[in-house]
Protein backbone atom coordinates (compact mmCIF):
# COMPACT_ATOMS: atom_id res chain seq x y z
CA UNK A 1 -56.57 -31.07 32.95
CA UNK A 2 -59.51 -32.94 31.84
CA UNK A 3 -59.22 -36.45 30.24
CA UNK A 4 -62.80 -36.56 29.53
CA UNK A 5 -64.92 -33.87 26.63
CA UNK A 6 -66.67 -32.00 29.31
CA UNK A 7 -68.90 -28.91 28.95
CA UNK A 8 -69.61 -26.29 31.52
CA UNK A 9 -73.34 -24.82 32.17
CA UNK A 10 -73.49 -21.00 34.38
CA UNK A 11 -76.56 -20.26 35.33
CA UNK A 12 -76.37 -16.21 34.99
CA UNK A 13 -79.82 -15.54 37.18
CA UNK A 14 -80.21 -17.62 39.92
CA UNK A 15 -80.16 -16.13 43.55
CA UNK A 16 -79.77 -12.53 42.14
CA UNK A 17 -83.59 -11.49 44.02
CA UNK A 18 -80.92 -11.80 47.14
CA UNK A 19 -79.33 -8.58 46.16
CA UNK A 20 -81.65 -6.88 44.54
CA UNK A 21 -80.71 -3.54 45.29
CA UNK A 22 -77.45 -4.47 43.35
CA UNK A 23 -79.09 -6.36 40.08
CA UNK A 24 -81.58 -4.43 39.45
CA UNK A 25 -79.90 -3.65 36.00
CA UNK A 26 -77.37 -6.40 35.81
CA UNK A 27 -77.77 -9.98 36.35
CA UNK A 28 -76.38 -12.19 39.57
CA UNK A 29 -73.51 -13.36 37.40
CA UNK A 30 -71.88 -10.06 36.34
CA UNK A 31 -72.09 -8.32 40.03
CA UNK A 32 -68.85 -6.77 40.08
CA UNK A 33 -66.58 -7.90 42.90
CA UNK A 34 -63.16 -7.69 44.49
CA UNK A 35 -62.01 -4.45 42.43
CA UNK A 36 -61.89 -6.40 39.32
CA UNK A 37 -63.56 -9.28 38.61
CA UNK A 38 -67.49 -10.36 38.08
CA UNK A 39 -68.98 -13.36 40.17
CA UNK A 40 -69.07 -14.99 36.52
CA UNK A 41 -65.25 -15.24 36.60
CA UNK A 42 -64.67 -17.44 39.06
CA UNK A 43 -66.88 -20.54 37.31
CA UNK A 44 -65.13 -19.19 34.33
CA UNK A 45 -62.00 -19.64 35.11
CA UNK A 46 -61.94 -23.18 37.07
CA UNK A 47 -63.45 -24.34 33.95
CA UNK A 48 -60.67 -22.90 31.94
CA UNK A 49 -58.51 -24.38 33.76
CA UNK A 50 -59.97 -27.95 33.73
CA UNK A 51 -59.63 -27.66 30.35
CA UNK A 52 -63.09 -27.44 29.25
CA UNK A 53 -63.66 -25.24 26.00
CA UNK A 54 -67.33 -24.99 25.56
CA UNK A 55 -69.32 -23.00 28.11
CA UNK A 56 -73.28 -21.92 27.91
CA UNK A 57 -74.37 -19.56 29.64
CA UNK A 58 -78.05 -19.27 30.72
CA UNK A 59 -79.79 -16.39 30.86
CA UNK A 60 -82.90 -14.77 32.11
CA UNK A 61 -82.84 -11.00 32.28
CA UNK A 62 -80.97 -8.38 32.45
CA UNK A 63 -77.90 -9.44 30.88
CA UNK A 64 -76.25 -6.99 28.68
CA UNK A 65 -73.57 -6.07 31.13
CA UNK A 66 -72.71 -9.91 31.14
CA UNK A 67 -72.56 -9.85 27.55
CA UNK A 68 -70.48 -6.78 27.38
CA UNK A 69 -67.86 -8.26 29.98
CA UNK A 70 -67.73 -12.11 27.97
CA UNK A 71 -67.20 -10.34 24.81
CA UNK A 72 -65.90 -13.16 22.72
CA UNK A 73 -64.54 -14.71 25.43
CA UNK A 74 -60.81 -14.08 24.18
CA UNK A 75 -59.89 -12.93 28.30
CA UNK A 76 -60.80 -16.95 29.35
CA UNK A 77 -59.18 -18.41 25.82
CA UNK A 78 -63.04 -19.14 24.63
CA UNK A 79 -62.64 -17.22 21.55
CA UNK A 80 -63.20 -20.55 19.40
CA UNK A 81 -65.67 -22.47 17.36
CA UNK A 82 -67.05 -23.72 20.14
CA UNK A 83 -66.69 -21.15 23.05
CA UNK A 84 -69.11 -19.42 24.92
CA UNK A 85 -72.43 -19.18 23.77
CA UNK A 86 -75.19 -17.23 25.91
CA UNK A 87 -78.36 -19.10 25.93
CA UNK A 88 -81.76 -18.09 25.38
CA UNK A 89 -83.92 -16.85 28.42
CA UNK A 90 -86.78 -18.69 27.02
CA UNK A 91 -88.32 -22.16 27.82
CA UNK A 92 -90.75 -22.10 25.91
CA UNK A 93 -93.64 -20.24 24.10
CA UNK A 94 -97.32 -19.29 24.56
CA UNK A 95 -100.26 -17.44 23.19
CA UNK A 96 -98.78 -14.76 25.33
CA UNK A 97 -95.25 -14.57 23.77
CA UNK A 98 -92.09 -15.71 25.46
CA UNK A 99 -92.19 -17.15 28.39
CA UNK A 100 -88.74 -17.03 30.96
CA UNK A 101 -88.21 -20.29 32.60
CA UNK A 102 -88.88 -20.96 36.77
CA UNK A 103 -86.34 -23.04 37.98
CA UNK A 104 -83.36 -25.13 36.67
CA UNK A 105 -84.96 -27.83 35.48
CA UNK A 106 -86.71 -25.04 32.97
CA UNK A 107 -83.76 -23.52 32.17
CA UNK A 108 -81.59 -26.69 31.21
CA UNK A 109 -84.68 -27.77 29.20
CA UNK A 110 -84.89 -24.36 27.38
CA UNK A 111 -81.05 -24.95 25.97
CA UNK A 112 -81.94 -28.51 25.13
CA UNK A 113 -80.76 -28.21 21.68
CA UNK A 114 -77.44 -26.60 23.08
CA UNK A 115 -76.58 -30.51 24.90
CA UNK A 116 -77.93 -32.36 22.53
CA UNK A 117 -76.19 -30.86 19.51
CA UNK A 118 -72.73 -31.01 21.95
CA UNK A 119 -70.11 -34.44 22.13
CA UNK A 120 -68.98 -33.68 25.29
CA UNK A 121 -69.63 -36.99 27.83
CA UNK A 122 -70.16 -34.66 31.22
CA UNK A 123 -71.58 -31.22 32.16
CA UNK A 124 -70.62 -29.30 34.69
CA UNK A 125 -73.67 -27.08 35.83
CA UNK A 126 -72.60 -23.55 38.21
CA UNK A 127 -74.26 -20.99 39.78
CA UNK A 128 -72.72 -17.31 39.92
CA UNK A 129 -73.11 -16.76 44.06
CA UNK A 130 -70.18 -18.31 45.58
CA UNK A 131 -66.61 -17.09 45.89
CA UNK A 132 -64.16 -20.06 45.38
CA UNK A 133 -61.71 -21.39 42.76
CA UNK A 134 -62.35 -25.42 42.97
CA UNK A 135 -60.43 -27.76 41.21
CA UNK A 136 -63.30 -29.05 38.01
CA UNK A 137 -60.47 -31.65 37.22
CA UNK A 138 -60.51 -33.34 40.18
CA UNK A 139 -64.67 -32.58 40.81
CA UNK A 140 -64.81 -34.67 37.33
CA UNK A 141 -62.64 -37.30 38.15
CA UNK A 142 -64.14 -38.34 41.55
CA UNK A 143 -67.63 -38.63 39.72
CA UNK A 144 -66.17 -41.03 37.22
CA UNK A 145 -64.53 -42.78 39.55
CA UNK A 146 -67.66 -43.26 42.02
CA UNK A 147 -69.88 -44.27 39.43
CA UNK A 148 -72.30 -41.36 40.64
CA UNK A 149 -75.35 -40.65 38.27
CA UNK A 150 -74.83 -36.96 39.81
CA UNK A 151 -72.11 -35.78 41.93
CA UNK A 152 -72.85 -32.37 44.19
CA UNK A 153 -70.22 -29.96 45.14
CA UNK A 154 -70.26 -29.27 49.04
CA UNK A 155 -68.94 -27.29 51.79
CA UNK A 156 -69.07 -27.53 55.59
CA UNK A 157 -72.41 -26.02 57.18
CA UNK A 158 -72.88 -22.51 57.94
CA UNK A 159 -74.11 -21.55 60.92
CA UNK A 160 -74.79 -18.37 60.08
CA UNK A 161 -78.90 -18.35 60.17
CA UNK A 162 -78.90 -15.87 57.35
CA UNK A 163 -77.09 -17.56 54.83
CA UNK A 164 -79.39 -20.60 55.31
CA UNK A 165 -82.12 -19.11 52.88
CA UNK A 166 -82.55 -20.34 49.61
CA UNK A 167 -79.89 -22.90 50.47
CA UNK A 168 -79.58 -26.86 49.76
CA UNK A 169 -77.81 -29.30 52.66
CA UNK A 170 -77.01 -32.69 52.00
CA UNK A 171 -76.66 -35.91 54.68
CA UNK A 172 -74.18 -38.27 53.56
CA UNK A 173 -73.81 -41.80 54.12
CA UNK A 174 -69.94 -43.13 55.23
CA UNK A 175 -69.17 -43.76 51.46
CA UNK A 176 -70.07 -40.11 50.48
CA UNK A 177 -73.48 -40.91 48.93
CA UNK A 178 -76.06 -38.61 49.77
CA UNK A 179 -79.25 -39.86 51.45
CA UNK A 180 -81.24 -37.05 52.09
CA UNK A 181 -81.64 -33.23 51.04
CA UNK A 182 -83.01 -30.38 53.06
CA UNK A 183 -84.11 -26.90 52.35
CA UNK A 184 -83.30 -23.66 53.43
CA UNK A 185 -82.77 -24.92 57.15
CA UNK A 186 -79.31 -25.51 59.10
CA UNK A 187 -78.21 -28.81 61.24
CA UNK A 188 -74.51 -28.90 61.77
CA UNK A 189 -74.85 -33.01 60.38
CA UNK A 190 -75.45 -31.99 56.74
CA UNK A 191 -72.99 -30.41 53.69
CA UNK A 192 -74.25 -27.35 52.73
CA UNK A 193 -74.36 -27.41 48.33
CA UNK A 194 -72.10 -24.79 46.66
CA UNK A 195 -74.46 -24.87 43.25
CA UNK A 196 -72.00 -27.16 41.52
CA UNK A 197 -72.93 -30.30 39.74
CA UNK A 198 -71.62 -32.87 37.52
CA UNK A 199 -73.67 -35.25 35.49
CA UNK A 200 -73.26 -37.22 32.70
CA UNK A 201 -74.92 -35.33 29.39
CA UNK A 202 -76.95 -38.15 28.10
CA UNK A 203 -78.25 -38.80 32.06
CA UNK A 204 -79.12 -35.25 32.68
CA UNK A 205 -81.27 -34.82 29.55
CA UNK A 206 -83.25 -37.55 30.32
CA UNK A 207 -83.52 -36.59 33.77
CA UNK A 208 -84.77 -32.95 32.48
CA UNK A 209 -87.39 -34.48 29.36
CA UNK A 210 -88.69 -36.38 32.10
CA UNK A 211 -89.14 -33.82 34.82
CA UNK A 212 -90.57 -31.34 32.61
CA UNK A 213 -92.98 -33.60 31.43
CA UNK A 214 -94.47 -33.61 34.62
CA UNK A 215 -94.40 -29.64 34.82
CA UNK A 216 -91.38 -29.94 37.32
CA UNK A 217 -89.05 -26.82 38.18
CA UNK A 218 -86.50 -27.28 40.93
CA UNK A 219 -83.32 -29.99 40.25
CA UNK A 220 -82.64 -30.34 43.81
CA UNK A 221 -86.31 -30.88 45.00
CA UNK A 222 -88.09 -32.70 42.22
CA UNK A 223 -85.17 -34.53 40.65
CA UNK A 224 -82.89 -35.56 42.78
CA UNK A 225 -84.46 -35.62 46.25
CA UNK A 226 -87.33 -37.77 44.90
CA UNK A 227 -85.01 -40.19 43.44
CA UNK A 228 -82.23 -40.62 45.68
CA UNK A 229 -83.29 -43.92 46.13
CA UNK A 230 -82.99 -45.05 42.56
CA UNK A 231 -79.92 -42.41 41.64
CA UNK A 232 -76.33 -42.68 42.89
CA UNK A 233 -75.70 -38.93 44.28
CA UNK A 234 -72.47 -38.67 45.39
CA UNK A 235 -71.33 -35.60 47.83
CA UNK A 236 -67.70 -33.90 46.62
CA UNK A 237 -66.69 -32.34 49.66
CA UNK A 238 -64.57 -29.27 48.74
CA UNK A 239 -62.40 -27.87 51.55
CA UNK A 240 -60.81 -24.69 50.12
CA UNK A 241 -61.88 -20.62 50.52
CA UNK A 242 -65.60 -20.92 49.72
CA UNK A 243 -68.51 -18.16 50.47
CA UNK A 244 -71.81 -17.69 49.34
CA UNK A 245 -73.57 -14.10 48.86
CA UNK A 246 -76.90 -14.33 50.22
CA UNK A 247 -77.63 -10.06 50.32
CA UNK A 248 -76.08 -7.03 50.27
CA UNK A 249 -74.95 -7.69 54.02
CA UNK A 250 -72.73 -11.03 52.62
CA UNK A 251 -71.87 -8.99 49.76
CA UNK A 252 -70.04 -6.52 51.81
CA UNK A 253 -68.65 -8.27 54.59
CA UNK A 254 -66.57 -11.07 51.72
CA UNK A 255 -65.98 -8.10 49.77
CA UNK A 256 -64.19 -6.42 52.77
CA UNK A 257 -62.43 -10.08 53.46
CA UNK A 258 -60.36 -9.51 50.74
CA UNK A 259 -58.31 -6.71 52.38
CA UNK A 260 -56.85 -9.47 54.87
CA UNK A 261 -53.94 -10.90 53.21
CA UNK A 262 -54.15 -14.52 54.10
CA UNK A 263 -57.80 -14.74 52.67
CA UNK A 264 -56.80 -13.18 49.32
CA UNK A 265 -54.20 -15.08 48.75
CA UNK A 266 -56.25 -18.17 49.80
CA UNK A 267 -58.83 -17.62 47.12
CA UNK A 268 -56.70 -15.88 43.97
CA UNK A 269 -53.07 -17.93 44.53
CA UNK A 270 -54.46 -21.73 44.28
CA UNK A 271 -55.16 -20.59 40.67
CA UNK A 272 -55.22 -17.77 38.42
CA UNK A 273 -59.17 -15.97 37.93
CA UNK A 274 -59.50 -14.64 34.23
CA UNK A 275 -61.29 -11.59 34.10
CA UNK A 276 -61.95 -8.91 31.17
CA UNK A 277 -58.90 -7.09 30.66
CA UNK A 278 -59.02 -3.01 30.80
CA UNK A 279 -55.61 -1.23 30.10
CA UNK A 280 -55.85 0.85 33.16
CA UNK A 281 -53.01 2.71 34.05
CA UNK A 282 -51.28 1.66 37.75
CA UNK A 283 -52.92 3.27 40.76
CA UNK A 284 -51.58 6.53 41.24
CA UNK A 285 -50.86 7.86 45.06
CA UNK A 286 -50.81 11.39 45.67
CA UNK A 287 -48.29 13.10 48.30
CA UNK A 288 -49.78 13.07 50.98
CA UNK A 289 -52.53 10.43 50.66
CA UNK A 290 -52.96 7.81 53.58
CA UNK A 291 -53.85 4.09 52.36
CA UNK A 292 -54.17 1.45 54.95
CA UNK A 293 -54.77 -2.27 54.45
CA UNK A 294 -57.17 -1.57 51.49
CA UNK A 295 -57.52 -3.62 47.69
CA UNK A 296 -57.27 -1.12 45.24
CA UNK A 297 -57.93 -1.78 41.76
CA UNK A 298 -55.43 0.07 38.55
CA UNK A 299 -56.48 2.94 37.47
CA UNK A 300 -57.72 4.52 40.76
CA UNK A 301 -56.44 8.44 42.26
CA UNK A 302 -55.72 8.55 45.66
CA UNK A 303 -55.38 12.03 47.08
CA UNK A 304 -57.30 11.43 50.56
CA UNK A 305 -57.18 8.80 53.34
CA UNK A 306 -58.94 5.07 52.43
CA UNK A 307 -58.40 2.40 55.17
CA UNK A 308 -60.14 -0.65 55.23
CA UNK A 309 -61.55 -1.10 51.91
CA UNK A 310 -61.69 -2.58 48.40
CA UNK A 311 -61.86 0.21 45.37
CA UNK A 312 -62.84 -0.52 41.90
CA UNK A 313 -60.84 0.46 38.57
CA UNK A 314 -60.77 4.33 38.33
CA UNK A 315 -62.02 5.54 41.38
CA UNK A 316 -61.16 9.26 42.53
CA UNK A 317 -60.43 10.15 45.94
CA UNK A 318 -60.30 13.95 46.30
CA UNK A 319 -57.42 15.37 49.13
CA UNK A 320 -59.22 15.73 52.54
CA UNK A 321 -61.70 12.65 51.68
CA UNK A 322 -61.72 10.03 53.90
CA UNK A 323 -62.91 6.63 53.28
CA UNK A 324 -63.10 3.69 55.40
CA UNK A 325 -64.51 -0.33 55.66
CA UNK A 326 -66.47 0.85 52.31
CA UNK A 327 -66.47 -0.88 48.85
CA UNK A 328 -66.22 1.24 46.26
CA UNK A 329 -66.81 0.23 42.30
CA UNK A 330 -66.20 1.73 38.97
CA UNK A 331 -65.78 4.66 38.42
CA UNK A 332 -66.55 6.48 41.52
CA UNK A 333 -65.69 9.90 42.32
CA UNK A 334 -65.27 10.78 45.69
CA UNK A 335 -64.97 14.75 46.48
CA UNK A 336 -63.02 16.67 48.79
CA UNK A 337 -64.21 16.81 52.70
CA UNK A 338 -66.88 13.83 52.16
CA UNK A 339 -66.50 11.01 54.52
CA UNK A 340 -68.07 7.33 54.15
CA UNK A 341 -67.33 4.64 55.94
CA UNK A 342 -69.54 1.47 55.98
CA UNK A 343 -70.70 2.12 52.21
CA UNK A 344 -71.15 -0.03 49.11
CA UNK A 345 -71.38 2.59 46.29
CA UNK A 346 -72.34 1.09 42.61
CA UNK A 347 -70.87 1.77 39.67
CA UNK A 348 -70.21 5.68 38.32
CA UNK A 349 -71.05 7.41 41.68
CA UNK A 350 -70.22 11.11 42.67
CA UNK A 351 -69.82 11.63 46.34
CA UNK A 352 -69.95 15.79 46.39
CA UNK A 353 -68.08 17.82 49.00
CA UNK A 354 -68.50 17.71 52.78
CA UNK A 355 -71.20 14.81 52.34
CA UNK A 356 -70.97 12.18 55.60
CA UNK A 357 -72.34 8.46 54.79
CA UNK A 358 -72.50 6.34 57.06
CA UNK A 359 -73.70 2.35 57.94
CA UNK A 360 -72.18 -0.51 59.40
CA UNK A 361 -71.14 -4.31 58.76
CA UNK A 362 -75.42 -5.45 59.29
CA UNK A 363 -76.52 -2.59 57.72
CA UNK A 364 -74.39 -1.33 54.87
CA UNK A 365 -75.59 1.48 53.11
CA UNK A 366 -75.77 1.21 49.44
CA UNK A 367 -75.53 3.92 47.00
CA UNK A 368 -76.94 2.82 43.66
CA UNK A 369 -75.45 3.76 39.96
CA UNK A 370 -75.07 6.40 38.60
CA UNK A 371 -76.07 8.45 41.81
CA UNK A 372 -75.10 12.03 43.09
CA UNK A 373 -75.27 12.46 46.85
């Protein structure tokens, strides 16, 4: 638990034109994943647990299903005076209207008013497109302790070509101090970033009023990279279950990760994930049915054969359907004879009778809400 007032910034929007397909009509933060939960939880909840108890949340577009799941915030004990607030989309306006902000630096200027009016001594700025559960407390407490100006949350590299796009990689020096930031490119000597940042609250808005001044946009690039010389950036090297969703491809094969024991347990048992709570009745398993290695959510039927996969909260899968390495959300109806296996299927989905679907881990094929096939 935090010693220090610290407050907690989620950026709801960033990354989400990497799975397009999937937030078209939702934002990157509330993408529902492992049969449960929304991206947005996990930031949510290792705040919580750091004891921080005021979180904004900035917004761009598409956001009502992210309001609908926060609520009041009573599921993450943020149902106080001070809470959650979602923050305006807007950085600023024109003779055109409203303008949406490009870019962090944009975005933490447009809820200005939000850190200045707050007494908190650090923020703690998040993205919503990595899986993990770090330890804020201890994130916190080795900025304080290393005198950084900004500390950055990082992981080992990924070699993985396609998850180097729209990614940030730190060198470090022996002390942990970073010297040099790279873009979208791999080399097995730098950290890759995990979107995490602490900074002091005074220091960061005068880093922002300064930046935007000049018409700036990107933290990484035209904050910190151009003033590494002059700034203390410090690296936080975080070690535990960490991946990033770079496309529908990522987003299926993590999703899909969570059906091996050891990896679930990895990222849900080092500490608790707060989600909205739905009073679903338990799963109920028809004679007959045949469920191997799969994550099933409460509420779901299962009459048919799943193996293989992660299903939402009140899926339906009809006697004689047969499901397998799929991910399956909300609501979902799946109809007698139909077969899918390599399938991500959106929320409120009817699968009709005798229909065969098919794709694979590269090319998973997505069925998008509200469809009938």
């Amino acid at each position: 638990m935090l010693t220090y007032d610290t407050l907690g910034i989620i950026f709801a929007n960033m990354h989400e034109r990497s799975v397009m397909e999937m937030t078209q009509d939702r934002s990157m933060a509330s993408l529902p994943f492992g049969g449960r939960y929304r991206l947005v939880d996990f930031a949510l909840s290792s705040f919580v647990h750091a004891g921080i108890s005021q979180v904004g949340i900035v917004t761009k577009n598409n956001y009502q299903s992210l309001v609908d799941h926060i609520g009041t915030g009573r599921d993450w004990d943020l149902a106080r005076r001070r809470g959650i607030s979602i923050l305006s989309p807007y950085s600023y306006t024109s003779s055109e209207g409203n303008m949406a902000f490009h870019g962090r630096i944009e975005a933490i200027y447009a809820c200005r008013d939000f850190l200045q009016h707050s007494l908190s001594e650090y923020v703690v700025l998040a993205d919503s497109d990595h899986v993990c559960s770090p330890d804020i407390t201890d994130i916190v407490n080795f900025h304080i302790e290393s005198g950084a100006d900004v500390t950055m949350v990082v992981r080992d590299p990924d070699p993985d070509p396609e998850n180097v796009a729209n990614s940030v990689a730190v060198r470090c020096d022996e002390s942990g101090r970073i010297n040099d930031i790279m873009f979208n490119r791999y080399d097995s000597s730098y950290f890759q970033s995990m979107n995490i940042m602490v900074v002091g609250r005074l220091k960061l808005l005068e880093l922002v009023e300064e930046a935007s001044a000049h018409a700036k946009t990107l933290f990484e690039r035209d904050i910190l990279l151009e003033r590494l010389g002059e700034l203390k950036v410090m690296a936080y090297r975080y070690k535990g279950y960490v991946r990033r969703i770079t496309g529908l491809k990522s987003y299926y094969k993590i999703s899909l990760e969570l059906t091996d024991p050891r990896i679930s347990s990895e990222l849900f048992g080092s500490q608790t994930i707060y989600t909205k709570v739905h009073d679903s009745p338990p799963v109920r398993y028809s004679i007959g049915c045949d469920v191997k290695n799969s994550f099933v959510a409460d509420g779901c039927t299962i009459q048919g054969t799943i193996e293989n996969c992660v299903l939402f909260r009140d899926v339906v899968i009809e006697k004689g359907a047969v499901v397998r390495n799929s991910v399956i959300m909300q609501n979902t109806h799946v109809c007698a004879g139909a077969e899918l296996d390599g399938v991500v299927t959106d929320k409120d989905v009817t699968i009709t009778e005798g229909k065969k679907l098919s794709g694979d881990a590269d090319y998973p094929l997505y069925i998008k809400k509200r469809s009938v096939v």
